[in-house]
N, C-alpha and C. Protein backbone atom coordinates (compact mmCIF):
# COMPACT_ATOMS: atom_id res chain seq x y z
N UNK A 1 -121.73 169.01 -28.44
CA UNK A 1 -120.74 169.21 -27.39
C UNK A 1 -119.34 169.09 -27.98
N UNK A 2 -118.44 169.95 -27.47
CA UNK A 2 -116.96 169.81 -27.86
C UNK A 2 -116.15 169.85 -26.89
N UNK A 3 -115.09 169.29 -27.11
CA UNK A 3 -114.33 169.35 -26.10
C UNK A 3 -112.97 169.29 -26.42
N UNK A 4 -112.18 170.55 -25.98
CA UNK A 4 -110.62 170.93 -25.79
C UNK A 4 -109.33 170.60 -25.17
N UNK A 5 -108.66 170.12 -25.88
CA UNK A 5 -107.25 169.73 -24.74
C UNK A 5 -106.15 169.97 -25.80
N UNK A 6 -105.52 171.42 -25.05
CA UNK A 6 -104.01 172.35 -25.16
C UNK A 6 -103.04 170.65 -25.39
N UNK A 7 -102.24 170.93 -25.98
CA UNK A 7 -100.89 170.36 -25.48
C UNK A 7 -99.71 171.52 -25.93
N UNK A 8 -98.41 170.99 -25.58
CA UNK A 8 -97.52 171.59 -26.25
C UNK A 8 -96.74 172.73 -25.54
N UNK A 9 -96.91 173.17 -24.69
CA UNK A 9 -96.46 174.37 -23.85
C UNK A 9 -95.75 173.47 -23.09
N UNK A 10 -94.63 174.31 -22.55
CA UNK A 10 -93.16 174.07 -22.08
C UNK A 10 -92.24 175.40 -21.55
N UNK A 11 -91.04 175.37 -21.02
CA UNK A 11 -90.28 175.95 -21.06
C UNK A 11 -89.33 176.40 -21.87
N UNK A 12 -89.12 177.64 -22.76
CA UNK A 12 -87.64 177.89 -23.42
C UNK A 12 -86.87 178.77 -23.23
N UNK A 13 -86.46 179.16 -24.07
CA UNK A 13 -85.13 180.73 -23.65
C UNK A 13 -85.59 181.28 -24.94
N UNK A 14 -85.63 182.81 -24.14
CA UNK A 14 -86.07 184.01 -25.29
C UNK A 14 -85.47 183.71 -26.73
N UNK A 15 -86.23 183.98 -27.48
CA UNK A 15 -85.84 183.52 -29.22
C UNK A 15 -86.05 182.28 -29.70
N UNK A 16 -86.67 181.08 -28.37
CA UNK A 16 -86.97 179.58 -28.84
C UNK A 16 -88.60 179.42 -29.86
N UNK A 17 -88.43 179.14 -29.40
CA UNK A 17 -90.28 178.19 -30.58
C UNK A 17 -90.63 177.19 -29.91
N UNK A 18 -92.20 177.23 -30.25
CA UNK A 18 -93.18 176.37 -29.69
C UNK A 18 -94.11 176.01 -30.12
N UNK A 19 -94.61 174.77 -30.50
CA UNK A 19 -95.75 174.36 -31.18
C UNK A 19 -97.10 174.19 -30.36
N UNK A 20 -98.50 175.24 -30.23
CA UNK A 20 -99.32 174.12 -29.08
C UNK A 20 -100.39 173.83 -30.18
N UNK A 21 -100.59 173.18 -29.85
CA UNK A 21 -102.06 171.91 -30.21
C UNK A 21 -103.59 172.17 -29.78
N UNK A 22 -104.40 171.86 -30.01
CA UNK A 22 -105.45 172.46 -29.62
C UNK A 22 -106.03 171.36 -30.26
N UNK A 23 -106.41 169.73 -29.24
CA UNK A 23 -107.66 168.53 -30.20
C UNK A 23 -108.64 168.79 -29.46
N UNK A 24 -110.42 168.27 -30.41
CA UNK A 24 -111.18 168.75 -30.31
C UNK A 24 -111.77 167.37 -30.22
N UNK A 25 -112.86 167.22 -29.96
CA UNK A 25 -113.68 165.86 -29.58
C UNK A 25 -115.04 166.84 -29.88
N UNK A 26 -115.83 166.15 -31.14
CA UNK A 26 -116.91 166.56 -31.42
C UNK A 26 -117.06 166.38 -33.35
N UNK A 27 -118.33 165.83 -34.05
CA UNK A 27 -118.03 166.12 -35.03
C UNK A 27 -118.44 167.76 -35.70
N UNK A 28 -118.85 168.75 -34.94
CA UNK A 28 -119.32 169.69 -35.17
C UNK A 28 -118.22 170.71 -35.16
N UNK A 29 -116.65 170.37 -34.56
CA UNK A 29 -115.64 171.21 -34.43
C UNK A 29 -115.49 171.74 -35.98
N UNK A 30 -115.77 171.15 -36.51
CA UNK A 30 -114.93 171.75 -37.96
C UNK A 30 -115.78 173.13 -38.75
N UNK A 31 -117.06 173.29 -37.77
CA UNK A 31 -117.74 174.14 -38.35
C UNK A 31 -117.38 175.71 -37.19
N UNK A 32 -116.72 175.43 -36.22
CA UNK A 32 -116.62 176.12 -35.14
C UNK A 32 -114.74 176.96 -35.64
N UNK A 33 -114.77 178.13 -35.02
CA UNK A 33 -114.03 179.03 -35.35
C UNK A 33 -113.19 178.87 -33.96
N UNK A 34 -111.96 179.09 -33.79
CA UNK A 34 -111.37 178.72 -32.74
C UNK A 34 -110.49 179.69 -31.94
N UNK A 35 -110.06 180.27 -31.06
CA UNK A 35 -109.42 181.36 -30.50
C UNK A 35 -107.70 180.52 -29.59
N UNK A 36 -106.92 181.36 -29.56
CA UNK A 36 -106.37 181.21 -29.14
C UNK A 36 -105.95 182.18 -28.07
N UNK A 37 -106.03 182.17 -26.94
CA UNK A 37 -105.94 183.47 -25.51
C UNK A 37 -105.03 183.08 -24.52
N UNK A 38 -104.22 183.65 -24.19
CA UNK A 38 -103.72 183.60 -22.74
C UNK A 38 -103.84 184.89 -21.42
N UNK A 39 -103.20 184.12 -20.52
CA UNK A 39 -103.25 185.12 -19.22
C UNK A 39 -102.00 184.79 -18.42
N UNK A 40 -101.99 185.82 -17.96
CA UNK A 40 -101.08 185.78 -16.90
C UNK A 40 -101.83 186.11 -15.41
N UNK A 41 -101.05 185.87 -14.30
CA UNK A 41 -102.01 186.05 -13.00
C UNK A 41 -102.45 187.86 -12.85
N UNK A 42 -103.29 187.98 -12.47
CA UNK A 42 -103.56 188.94 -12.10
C UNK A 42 -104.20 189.74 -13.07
N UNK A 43 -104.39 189.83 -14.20
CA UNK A 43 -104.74 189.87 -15.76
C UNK A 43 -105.85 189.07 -16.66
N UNK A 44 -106.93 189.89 -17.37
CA UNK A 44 -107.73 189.24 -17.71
C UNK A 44 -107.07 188.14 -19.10
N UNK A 45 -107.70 187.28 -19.51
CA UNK A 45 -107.49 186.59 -20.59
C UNK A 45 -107.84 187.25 -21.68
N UNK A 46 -106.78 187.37 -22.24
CA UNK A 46 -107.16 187.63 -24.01
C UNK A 46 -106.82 187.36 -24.98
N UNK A 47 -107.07 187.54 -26.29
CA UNK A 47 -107.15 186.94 -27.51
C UNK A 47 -106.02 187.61 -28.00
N UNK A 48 -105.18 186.45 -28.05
CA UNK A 48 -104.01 186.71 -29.00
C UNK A 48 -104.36 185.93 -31.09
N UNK A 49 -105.21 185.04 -30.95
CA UNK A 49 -104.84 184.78 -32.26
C UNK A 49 -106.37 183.83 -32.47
N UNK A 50 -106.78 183.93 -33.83
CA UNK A 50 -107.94 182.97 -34.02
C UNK A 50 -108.37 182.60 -36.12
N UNK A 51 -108.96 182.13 -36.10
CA UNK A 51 -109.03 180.92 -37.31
C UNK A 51 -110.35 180.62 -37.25
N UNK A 52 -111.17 180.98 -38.67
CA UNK A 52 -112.32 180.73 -38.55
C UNK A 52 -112.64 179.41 -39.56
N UNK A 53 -113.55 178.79 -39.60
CA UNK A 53 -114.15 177.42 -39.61
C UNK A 53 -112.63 176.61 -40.31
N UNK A 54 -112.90 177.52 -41.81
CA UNK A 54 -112.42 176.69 -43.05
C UNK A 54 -110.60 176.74 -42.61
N UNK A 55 -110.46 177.97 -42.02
CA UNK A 55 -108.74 178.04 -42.38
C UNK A 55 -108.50 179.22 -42.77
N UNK A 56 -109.58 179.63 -43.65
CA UNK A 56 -109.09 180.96 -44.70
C UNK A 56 -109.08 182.21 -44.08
N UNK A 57 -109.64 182.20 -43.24
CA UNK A 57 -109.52 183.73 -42.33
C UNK A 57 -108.50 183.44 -40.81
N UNK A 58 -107.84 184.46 -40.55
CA UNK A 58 -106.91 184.57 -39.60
C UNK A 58 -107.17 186.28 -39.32
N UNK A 59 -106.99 185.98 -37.16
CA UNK A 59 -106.57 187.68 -36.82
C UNK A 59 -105.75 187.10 -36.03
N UNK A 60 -104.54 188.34 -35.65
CA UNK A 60 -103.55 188.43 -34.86
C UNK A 60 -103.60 189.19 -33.70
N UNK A 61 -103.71 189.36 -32.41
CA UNK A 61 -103.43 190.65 -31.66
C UNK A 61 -101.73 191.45 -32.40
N UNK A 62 -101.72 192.56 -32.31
CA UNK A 62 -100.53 193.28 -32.84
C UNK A 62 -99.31 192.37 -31.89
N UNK A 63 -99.39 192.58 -30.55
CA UNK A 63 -97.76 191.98 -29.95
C UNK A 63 -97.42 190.44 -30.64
N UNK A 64 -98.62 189.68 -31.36
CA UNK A 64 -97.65 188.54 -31.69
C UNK A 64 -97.39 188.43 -33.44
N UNK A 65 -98.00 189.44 -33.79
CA UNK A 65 -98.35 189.19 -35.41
C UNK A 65 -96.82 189.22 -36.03
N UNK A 66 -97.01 188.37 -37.18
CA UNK A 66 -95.84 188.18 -37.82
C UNK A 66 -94.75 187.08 -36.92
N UNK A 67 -94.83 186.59 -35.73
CA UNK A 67 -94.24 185.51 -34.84
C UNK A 67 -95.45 184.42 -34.49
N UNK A 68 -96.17 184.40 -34.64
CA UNK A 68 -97.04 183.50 -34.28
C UNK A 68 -97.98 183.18 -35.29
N UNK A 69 -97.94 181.84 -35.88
CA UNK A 69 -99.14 181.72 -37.06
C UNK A 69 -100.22 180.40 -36.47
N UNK A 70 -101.31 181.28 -36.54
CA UNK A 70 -102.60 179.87 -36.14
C UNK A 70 -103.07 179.13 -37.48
N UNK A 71 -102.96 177.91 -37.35
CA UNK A 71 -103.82 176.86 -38.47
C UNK A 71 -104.42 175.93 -37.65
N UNK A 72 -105.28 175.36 -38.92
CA UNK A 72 -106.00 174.17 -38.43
C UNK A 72 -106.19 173.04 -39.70
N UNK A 73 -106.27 171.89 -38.96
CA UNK A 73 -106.39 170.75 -39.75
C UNK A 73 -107.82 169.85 -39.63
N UNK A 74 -108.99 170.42 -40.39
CA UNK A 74 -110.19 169.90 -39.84
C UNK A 74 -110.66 168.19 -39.42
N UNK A 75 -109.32 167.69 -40.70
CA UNK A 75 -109.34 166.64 -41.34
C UNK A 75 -109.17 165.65 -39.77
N UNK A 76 -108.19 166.54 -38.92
CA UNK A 76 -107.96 165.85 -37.95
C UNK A 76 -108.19 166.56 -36.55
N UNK A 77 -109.16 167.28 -36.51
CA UNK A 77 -109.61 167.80 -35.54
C UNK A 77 -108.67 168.82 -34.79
N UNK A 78 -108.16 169.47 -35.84
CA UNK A 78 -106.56 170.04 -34.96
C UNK A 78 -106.64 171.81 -34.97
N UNK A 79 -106.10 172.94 -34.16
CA UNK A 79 -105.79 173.47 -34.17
C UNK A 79 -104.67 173.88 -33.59
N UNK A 80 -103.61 174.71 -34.49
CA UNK A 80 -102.05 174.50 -34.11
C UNK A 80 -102.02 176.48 -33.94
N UNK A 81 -100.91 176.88 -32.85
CA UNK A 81 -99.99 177.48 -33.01
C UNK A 81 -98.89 177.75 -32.56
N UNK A 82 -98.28 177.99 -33.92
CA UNK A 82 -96.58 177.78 -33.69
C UNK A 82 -96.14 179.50 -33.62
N UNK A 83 -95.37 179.09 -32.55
CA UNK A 83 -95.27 180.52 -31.70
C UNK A 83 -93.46 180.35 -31.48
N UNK A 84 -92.82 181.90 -32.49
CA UNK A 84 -92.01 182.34 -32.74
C UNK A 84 -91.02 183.01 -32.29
N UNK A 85 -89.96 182.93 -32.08
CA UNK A 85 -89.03 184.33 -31.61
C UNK A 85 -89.84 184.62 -30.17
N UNK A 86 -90.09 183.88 -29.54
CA UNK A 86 -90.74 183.78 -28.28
C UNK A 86 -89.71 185.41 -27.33
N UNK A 87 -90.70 185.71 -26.36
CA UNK A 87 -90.25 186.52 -25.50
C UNK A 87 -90.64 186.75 -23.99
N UNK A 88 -89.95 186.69 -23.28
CA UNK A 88 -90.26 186.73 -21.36
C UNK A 88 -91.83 187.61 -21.75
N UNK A 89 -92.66 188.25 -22.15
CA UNK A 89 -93.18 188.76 -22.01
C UNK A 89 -94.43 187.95 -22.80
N UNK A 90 -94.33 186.71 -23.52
CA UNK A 90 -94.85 185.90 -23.80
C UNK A 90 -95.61 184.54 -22.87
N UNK A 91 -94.67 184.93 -21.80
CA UNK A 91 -95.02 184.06 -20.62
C UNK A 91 -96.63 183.84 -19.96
N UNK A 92 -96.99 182.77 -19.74
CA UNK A 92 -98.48 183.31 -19.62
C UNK A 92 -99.10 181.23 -19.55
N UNK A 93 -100.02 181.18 -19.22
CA UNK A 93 -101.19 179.88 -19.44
C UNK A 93 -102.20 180.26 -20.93
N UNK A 94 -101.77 179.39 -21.92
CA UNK A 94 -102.49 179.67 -23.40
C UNK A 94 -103.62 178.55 -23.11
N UNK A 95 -104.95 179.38 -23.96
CA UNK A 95 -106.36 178.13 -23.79
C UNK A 95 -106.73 178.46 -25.15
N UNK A 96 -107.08 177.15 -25.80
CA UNK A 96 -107.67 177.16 -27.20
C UNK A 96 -109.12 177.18 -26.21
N UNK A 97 -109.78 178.26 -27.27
CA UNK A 97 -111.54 178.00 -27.18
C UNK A 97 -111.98 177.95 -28.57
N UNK A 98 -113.89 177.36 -28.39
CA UNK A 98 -114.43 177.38 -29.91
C UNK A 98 -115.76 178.33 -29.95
N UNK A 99 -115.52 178.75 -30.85
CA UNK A 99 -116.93 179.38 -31.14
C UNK A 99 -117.91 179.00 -31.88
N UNK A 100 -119.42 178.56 -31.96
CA UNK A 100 -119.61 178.17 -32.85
C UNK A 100 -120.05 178.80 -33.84
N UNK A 101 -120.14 180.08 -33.76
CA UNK A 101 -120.27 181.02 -35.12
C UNK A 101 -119.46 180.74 -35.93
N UNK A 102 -118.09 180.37 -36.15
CA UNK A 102 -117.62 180.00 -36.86
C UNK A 102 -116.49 180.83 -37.64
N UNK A 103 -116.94 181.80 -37.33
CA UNK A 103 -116.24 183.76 -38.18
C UNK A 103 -115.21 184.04 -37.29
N UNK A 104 -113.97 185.18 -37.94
CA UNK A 104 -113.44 185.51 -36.71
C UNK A 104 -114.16 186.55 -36.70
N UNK A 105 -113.95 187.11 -35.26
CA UNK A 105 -114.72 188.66 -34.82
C UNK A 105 -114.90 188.24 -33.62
N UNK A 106 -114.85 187.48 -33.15
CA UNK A 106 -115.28 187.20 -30.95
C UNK A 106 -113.83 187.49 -30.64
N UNK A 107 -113.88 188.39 -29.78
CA UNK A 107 -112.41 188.93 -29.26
C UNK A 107 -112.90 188.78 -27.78
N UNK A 108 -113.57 188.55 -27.43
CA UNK A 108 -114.01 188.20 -25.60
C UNK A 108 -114.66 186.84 -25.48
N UNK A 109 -113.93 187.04 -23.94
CA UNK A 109 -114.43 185.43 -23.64
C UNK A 109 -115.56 184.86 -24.12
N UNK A 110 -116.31 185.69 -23.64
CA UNK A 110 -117.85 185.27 -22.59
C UNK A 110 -118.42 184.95 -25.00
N UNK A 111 -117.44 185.29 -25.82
CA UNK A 111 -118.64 184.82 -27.07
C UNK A 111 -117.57 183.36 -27.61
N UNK A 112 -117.05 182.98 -26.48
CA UNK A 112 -116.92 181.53 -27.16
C UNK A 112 -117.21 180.63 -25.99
N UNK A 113 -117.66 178.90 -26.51
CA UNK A 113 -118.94 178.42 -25.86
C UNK A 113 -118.27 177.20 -25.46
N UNK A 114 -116.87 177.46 -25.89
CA UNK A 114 -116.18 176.13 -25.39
C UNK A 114 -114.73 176.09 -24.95
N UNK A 115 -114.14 175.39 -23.48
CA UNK A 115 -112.72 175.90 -23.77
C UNK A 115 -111.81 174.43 -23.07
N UNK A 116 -110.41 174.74 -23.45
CA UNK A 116 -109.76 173.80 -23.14
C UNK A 116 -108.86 174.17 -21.66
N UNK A 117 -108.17 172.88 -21.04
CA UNK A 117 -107.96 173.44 -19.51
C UNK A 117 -106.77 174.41 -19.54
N UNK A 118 -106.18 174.53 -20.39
CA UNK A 118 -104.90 175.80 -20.70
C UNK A 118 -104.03 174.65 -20.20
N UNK A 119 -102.45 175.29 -20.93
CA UNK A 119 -101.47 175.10 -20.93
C UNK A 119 -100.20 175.90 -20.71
N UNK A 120 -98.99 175.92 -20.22
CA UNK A 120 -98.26 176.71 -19.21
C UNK A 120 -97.38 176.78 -20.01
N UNK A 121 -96.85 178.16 -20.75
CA UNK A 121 -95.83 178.39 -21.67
C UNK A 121 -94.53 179.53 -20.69
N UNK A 122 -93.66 179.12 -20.64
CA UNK A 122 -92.47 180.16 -19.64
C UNK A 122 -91.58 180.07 -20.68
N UNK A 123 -91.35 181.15 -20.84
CA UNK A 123 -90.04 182.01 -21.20
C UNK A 123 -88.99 182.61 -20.71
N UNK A 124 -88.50 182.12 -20.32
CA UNK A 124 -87.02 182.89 -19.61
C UNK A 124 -86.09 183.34 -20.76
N UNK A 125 -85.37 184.98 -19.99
CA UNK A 125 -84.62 185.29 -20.58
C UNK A 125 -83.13 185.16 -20.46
């Protein structure tokens, strides 16, 4: 069993930065690949960014690549991303999930098996 809790989301002004957090409760997290997705209302959730077991593999959706970098720290149960040059159109509830395949390649919900309660990122311009 694992278990997720976002921190880090806040309010800024277009062009600010933001760090969110993503701790994990489980010793099996470190073998699990992790997603990072948001939504906005009315809109399905999707995968903006993810990190598979070790660290060494990373994907981006295109709107954040090159502003947003995902890592993780197994050592401490952590997955981070620090999210860049922020934009109103960035606005949205972000949820770390885990997969336990471990790979990236799950770009939909329904193939990761674990998630955290999301966190509320606003951007004003």
């Amino acid at each position: 069993q694992v278990q997720l809790v976002e921190s880090g989301g806040g309010s800024v002004q277009a062009g600010g930065s933001l760090r969110l957090s993503c701790a994990a409760s489980g010793r099996a997290f470190t073998s699990y690949a992790v997603g990072w997705f948001r939504q906005v209302p009315g809109k399905e959730r999707s995968l903006i960014a993810a990190i598979n077991w070790s660290g060494g593999i990373t994907y981006y959706e295109d709107s954040v690549k090159g502003r947003f970098t995902i890592s993780r720290d197994n050592a401490k149960n952590m997955v981070h991303l620090q999210m860049e040059a922020l934009k109103p159109d960035d606005t949205a509830v972000y949820y770390c999930a885990a997969d336990r395949r471990g790979q990236v390649g799950a770009y939909l919900t329904g193939e990761y098996n674990y998630w955290g309660q999301g966190t509320q990122v606003t951007v004003s311009s």
